[in-house]
Protein backbone atom coordinates (compact mmCIF):
# COMPACT_ATOMS: atom_id res chain seq x y z
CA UNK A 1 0.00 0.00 0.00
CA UNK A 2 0.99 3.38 -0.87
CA UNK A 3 1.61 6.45 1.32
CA UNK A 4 1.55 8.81 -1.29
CA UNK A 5 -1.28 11.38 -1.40
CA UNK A 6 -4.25 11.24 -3.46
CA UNK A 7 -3.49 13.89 -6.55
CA UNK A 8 -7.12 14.96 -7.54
CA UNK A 9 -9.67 15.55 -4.79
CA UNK A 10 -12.82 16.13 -5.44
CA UNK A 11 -15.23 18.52 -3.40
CA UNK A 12 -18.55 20.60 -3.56
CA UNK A 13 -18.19 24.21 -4.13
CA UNK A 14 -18.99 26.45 -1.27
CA UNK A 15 -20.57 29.59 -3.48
CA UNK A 16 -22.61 27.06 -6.22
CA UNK A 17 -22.63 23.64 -5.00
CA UNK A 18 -21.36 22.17 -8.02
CA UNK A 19 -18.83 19.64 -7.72
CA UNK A 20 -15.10 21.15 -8.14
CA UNK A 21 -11.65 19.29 -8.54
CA UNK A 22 -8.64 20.27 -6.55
CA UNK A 23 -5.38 19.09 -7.90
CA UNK A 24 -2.20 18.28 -5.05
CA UNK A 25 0.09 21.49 -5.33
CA UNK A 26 3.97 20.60 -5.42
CA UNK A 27 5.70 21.76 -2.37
CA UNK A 28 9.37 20.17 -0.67
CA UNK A 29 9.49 16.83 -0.87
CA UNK A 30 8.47 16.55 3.09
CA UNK A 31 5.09 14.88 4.40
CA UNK A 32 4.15 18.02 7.19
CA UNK A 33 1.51 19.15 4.46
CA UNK A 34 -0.02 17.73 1.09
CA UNK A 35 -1.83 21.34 -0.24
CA UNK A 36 -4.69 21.32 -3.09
CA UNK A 37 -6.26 23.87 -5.07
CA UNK A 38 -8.29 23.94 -7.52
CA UNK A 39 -10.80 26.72 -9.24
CA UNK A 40 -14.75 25.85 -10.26
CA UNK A 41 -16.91 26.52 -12.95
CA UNK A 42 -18.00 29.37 -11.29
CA UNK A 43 -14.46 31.04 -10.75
CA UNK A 44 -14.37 30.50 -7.00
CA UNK A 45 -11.07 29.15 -5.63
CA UNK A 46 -10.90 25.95 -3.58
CA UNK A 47 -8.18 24.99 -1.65
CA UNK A 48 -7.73 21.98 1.02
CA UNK A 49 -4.70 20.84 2.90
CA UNK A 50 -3.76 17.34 4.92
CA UNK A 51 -0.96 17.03 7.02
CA UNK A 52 0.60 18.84 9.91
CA UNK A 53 -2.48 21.12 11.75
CA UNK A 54 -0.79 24.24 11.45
CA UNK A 55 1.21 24.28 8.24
CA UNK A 56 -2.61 23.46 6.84
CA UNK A 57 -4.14 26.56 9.24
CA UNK A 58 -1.29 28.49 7.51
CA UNK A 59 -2.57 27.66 3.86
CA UNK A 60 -5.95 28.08 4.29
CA UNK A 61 -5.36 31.27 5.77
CA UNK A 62 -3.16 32.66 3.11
CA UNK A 63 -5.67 33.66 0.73
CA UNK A 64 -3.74 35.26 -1.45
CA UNK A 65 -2.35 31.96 -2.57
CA UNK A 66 1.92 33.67 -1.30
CA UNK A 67 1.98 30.73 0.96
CA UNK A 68 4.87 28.59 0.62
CA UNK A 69 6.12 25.90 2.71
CA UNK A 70 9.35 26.24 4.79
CA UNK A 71 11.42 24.69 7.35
């Protein structure tokens, strides 16, 4: 079994409810955070994180999509 994250999630969009794909975003080659983003139909932006609590608090709150991950 693999430990490699998923690279296409797919979620429901939070302005029109349509289904919207967010693709894994490439960041250092650590585990503390797998980041996703992805942009619906509609033109609102979608982004979801796994990994390490607050390097994911740190993406989602970086709205701006600057965030990058460091060590």
């Amino acid at each position: 079994m693999s430990n490699k994250p998923a690279r296409i999630l797919t979620f429901k969009c939070n302005k029109c409810t349509k289904p919207v794909q967010v693709f894994l975003q490439k960041v250092s080659a650590c585990s503390h955070i797998q980041p996703y983003q992805g942009i619906c139909v509609c033109g609102e932006v979608r982004r979801h994180a796994t990994g390490q609590k607050d390097a994911v608090e740190s993406y989602l709150a970086s709205e701006d999509g600057s965030w990058s991950h460091h060590h």
